[in-house]
Protein backbone atom coordinates (compact mmCIF):
# COMPACT_ATOMS: atom_id res chain seq x y z
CA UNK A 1 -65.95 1.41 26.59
CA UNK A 2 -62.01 0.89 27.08
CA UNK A 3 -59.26 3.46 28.06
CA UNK A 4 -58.25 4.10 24.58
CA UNK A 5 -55.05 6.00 26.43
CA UNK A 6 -54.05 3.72 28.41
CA UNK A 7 -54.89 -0.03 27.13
CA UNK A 8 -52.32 -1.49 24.29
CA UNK A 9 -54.25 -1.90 21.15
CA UNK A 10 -53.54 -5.95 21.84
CA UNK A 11 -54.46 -6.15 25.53
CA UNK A 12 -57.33 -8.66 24.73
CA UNK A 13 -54.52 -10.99 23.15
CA UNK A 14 -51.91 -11.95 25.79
CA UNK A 15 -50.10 -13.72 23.08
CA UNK A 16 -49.27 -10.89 21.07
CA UNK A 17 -48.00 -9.16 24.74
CA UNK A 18 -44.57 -8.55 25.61
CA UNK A 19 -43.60 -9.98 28.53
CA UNK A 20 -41.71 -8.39 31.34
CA UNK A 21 -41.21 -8.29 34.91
CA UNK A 22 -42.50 -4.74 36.80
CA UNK A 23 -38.93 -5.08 38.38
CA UNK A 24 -37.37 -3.63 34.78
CA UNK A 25 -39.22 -0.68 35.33
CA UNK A 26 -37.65 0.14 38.42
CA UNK A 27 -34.37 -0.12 37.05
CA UNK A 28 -35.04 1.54 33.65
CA UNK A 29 -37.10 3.97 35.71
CA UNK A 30 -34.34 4.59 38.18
CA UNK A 31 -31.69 5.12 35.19
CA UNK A 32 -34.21 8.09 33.65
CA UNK A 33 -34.73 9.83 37.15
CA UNK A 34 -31.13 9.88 37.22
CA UNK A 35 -30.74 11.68 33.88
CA UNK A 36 -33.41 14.21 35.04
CA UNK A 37 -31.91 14.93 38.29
CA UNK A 38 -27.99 14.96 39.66
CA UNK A 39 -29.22 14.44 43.08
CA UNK A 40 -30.62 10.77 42.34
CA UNK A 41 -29.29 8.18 44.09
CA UNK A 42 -29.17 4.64 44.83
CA UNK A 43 -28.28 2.49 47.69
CA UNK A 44 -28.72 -1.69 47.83
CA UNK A 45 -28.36 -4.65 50.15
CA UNK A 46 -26.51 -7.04 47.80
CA UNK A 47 -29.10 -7.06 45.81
CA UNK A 48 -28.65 -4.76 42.97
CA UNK A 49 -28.92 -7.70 39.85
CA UNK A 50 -32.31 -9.05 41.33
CA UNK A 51 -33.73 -5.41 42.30
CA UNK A 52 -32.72 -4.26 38.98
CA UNK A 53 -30.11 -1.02 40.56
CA UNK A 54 -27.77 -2.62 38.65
CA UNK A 55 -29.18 -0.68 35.90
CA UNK A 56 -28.50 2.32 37.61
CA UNK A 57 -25.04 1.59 39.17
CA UNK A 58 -23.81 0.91 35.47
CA UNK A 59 -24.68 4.24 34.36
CA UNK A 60 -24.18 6.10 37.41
CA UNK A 61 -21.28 4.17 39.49
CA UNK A 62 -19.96 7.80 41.59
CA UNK A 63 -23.92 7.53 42.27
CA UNK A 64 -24.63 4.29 44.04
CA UNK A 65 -23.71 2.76 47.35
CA UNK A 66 -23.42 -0.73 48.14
CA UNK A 67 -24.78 -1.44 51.45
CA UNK A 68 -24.16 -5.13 51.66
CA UNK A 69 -26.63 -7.51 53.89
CA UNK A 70 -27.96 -4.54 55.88
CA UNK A 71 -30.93 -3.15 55.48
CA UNK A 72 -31.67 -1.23 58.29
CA UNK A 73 -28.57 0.69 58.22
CA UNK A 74 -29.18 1.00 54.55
CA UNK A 75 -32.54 3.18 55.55
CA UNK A 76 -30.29 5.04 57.81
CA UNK A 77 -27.89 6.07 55.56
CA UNK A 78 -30.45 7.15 52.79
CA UNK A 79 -32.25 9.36 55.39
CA UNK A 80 -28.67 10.39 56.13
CA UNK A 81 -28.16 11.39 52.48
CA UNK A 82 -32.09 12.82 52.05
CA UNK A 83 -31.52 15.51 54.62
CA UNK A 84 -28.81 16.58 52.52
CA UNK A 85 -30.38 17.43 49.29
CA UNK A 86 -29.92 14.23 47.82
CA UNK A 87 -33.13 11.73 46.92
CA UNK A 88 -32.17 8.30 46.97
CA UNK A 89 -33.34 5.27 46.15
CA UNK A 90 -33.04 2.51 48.63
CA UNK A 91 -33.86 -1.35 47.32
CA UNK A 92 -34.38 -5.19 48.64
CA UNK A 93 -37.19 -7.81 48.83
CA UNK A 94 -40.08 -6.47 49.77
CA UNK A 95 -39.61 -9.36 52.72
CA UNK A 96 -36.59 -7.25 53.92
CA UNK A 97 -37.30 -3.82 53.23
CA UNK A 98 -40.05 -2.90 54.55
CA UNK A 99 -40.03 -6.38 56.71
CA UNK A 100 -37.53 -5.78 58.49
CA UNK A 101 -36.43 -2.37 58.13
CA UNK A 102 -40.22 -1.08 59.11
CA UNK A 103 -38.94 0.63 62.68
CA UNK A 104 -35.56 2.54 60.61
CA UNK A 105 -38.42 3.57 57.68
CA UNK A 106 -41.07 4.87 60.61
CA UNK A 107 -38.86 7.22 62.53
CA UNK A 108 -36.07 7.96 60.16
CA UNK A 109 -38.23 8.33 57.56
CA UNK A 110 -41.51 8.96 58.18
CA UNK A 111 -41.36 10.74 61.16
CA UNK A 112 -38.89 13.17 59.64
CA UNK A 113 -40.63 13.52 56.36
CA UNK A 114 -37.62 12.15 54.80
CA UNK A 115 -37.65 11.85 50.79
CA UNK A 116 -36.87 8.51 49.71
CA UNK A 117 -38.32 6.26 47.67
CA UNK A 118 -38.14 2.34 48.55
CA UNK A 119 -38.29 -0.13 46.37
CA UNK A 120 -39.79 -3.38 47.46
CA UNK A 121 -38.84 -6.07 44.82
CA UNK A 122 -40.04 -10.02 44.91
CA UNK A 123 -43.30 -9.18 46.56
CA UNK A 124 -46.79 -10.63 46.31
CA UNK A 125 -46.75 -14.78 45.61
CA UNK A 126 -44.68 -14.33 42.29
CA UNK A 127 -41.76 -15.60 43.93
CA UNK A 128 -43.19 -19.04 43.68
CA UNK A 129 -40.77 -21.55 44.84
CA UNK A 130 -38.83 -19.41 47.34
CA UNK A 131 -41.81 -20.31 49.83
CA UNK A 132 -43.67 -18.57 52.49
CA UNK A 133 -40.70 -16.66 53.87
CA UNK A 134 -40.02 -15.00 51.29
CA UNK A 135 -43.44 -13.94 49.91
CA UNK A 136 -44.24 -10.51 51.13
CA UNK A 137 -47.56 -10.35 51.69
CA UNK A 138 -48.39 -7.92 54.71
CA UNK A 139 -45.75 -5.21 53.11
CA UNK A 140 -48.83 -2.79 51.67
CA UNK A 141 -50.61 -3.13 55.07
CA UNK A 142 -47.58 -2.06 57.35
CA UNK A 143 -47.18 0.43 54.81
CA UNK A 144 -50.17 2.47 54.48
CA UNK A 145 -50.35 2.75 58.07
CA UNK A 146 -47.28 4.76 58.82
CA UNK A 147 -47.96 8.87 58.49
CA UNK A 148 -46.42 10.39 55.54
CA UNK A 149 -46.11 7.35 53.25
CA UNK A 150 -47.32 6.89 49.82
CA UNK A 151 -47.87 3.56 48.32
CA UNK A 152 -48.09 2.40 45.06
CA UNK A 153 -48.56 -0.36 43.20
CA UNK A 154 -47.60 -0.56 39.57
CA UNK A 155 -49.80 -2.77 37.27
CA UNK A 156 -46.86 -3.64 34.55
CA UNK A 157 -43.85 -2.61 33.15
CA UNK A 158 -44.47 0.73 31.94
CA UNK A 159 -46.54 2.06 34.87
CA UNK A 160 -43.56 0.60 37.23
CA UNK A 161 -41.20 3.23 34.86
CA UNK A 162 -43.80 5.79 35.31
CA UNK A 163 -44.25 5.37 38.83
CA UNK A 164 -40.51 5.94 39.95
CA UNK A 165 -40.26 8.87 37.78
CA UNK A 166 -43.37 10.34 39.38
CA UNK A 167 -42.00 9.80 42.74
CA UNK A 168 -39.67 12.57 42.26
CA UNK A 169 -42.16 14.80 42.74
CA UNK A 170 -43.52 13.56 46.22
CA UNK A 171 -42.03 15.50 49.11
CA UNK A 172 -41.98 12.54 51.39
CA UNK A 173 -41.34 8.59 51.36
CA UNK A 174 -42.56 6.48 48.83
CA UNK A 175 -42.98 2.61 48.56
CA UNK A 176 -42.70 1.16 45.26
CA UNK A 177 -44.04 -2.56 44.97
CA UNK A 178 -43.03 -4.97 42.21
CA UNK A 179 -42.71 -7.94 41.36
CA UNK A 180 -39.97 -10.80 40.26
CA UNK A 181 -42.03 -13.03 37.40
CA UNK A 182 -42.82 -11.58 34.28
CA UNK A 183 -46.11 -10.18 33.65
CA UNK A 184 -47.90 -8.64 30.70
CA UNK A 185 -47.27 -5.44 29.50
CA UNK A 186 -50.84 -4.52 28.50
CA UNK A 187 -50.38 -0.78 29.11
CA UNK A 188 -49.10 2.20 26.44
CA UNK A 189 -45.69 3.32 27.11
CA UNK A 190 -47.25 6.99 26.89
CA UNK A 191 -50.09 6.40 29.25
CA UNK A 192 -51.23 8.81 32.01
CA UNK A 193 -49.95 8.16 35.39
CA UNK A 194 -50.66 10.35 38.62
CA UNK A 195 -50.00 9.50 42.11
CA UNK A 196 -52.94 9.70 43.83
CA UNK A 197 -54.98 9.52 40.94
CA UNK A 198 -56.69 5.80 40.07
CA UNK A 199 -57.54 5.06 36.56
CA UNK A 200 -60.56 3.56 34.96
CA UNK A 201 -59.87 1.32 32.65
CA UNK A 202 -62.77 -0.42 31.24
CA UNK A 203 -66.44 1.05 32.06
CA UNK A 204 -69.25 -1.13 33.59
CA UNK A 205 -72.89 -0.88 35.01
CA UNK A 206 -73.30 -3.95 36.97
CA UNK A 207 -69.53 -4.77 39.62
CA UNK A 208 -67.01 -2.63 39.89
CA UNK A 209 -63.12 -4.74 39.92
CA UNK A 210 -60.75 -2.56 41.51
CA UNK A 211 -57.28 -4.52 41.60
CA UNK A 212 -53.85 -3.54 41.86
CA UNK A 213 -50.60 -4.66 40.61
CA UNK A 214 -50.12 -7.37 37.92
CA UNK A 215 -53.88 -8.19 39.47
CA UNK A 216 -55.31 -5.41 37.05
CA UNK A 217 -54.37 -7.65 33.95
CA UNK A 218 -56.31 -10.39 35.58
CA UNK A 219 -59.13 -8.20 36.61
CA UNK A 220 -59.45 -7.19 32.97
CA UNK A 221 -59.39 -10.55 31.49
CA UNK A 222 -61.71 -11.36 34.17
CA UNK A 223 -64.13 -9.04 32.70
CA UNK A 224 -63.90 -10.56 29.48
CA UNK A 225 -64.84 -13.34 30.90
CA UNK A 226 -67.94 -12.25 32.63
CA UNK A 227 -68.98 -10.27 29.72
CA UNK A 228 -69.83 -13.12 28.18
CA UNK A 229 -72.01 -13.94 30.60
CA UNK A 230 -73.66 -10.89 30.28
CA UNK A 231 -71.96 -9.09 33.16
CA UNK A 232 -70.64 -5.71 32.67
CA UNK A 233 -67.72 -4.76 34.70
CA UNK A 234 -66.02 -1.31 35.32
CA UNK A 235 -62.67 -2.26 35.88
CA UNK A 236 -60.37 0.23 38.32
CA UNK A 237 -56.19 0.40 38.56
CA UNK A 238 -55.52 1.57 41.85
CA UNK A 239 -52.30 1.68 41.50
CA UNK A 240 -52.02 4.44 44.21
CA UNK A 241 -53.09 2.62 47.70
CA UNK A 242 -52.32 6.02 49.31
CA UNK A 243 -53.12 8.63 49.36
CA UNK A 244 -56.33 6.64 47.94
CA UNK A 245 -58.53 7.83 45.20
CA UNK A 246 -61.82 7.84 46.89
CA UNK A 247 -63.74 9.91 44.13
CA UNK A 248 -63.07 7.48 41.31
CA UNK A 249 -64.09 4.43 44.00
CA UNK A 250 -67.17 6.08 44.92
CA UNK A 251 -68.36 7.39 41.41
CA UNK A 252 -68.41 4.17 40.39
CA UNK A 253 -69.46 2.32 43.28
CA UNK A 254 -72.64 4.78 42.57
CA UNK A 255 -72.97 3.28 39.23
CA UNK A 256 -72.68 -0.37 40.24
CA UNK A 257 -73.68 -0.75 43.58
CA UNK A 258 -71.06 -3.57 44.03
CA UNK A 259 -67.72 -3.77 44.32
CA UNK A 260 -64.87 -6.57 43.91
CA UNK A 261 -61.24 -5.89 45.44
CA UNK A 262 -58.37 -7.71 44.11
CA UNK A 263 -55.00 -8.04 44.97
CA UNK A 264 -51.75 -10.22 45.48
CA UNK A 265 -51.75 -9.31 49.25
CA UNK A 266 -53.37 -10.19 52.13
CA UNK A 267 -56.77 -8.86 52.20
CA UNK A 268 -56.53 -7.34 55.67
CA UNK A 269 -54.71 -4.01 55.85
CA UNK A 270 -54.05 -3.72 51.75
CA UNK A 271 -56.46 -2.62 49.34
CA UNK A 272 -59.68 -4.44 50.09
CA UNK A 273 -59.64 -2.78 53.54
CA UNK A 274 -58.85 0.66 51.79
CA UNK A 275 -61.48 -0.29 48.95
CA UNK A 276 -63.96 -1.04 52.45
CA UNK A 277 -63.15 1.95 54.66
CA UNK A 278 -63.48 4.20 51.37
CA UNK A 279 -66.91 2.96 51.27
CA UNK A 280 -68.42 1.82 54.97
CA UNK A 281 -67.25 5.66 55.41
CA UNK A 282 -69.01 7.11 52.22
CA UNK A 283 -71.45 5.09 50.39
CA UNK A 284 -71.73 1.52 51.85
CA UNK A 285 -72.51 -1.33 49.01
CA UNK A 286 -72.07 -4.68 49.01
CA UNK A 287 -68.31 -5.41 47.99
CA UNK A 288 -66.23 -8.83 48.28
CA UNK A 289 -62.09 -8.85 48.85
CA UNK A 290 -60.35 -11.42 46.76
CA UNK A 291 -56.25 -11.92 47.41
CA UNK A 292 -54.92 -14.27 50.48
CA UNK A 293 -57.51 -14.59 53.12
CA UNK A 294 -55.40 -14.56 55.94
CA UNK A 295 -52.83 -17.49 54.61
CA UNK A 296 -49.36 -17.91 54.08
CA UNK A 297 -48.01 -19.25 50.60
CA UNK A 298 -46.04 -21.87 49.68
CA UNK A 299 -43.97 -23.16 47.13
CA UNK A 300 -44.63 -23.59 44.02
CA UNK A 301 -44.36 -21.57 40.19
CA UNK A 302 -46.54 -18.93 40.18
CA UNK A 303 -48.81 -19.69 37.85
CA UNK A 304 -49.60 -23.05 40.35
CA UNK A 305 -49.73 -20.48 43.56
CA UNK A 306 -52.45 -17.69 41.67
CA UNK A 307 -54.17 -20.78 40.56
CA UNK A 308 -54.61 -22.25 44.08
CA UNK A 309 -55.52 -19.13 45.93
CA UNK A 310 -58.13 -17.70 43.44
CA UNK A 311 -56.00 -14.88 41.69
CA UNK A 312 -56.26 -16.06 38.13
CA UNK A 313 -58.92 -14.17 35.85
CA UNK A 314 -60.94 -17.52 35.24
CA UNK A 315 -60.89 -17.73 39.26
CA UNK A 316 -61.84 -14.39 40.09
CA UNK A 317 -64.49 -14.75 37.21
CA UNK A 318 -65.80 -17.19 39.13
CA UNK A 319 -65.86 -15.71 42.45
CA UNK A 320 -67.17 -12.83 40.93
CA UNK A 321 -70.09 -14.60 39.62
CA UNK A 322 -71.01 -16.20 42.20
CA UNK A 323 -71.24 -13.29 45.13
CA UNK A 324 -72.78 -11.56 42.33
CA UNK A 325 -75.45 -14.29 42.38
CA UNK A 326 -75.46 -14.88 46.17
CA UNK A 327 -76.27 -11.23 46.85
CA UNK A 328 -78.76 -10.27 44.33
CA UNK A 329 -80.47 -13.70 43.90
């Protein structure tokens, strides 16, 4: 049975999807939070076309500050601003903030319970040809360690828009990842989104796909694929790394008895080792992590990088099919 509330009507069809990059929904999401509330705002490091805040400065120009090529100080001035009243918005590549702003985010931030909500833009291999050193793919892992951080991980377009107008209503930081390329936007423009709160989008009996990101599209597809084989997956967005959903993990986990992780991220420290603490902890299954197995990228488009490291649908199909068949004979 499919998530009638969440999944577009087309979803099965990624022809008839529109395609857009989660990075829109930052900016359009940025634009609405400023409409809802005068103390909104938003801060850049010479960035603001390619993190989308252009969007925002246009509207709101008395509203934004330009930061220029300095992220750190960029942090400190948003904390500056946050214990003010104000909640602002602070954006880069995910490469350079959180990558190198992660010691400015832990103690002016974090430590301080500071609310401001970061947007990491170009993460994940989607940046294709701009090469190892610029694919962030470590940024959920540094993350979700630091005390009083939320992360989350938006699956398209519209759950990116959802996402940063939820945020206003967390009292502390928040990371927001998304991503350059264009992905497809497979999801309602009215459908539910909670932080903290994972939703199931497809059910299953026999693996459990729990993905994040513009991974979730693949993970469905991926499904599709194994249904024909007469696999039947329960598919997961877990778009909320943390605080982490353990109750919609586990209920299912309970129902499968395996469980697939998949993400656009290094599978140490992101959501595999969330979706494998959740259950060593509580109910310990079989489960297998698909993303980058402790690699760097390279160049290349993205469809060539998701391709070579085993993130497309037919790939994780694959993969899927074959632990499947490894562990239960």
């Amino acid at each position: 049975m499919e998530n009638k509330k969440y999944l577009d009507d087309n979803w099965q069809n990624e022809e008839k999807l529109d395609m857009i990059p989660t990075r829109n929904g930052y900016g359009e999401g940025m634009v609405a939070a400023g409409e809802m509330n005068e103390n909104v705002v938003a801060l850049c490091a010479d960035l603001t076309e390619s993190t989308r805040t252009l969007m925002f400065k246009e509207k709101f120009p008395d509203r934004f500050i330009e930061c220029g090529v300095s992220e750190a100080n960029m942090v400190g001035v948003a904390s500056g601003l946050a214990s003010t009243g104000k909640i602002p918005f602070v954006a880069s590549y995910a490469m350079f903030c959180p990558g190198m702003t992660w010691v400015q985010i832990r103690t002016t931030l974090c430590y301080n319970q500071q609310k401001v909500i970061i947007g990491g833009a170009h993460a994940g291999l989607s940046v294709g040809p701009d090469g190892a050193t610029h694919q962030a793919l470590e940024d959920i892992a540094i993350m979700r360690a630091l005390p009083n951080m939320t992360v989350i991980v938006p699956a398209d377009y519209h759950e990116t828009r959802r996402a940063v107008i939820a945020s206003l209503e967390v009292n502390s930081p928040v990371y927001l990842r998304f991503a350059r390329e264009n992905s497809p936007v497979f999801s309602k423009i009215d459908a539910p989104f909670e932080v903290g709160k994972s939703i199931v989008l497809r059910d299953g009996t026999d693996v459990t796909l729990i993905a994040c990101g513009p991974m979730v599209y693949e993970a469905l597809l991926a499904s599709e694929i194994l249904a024909r084989r007469d696999i039947s997956c329960e598919v997961i967005n877990a778009h909320t790394i943390k605080p982490f959903d353990e109750s919609t993990l586990l209920a299912s986990a309970a129902k499968t008895n395996y469980v697939v992780s998949i993400e656009e991220h290094q599978i140490i420290g992101g959501l595999g080792s969330t979706v494998a603490e959740t259950l060593g902890e509580n109910y310990p299954v079989p489960m297998r992590r698909i993303g980058m197995n402790d690699k760097y990228g390279e160049s290349g488009t993205a469809d060539e990088l998701l391709e070579r490291y085993g993130l497309t649908a037919e790939r994780i199909a694959q993969t899927v099919l074959s632990s499947i068949t490894e562990e239960r004979g």
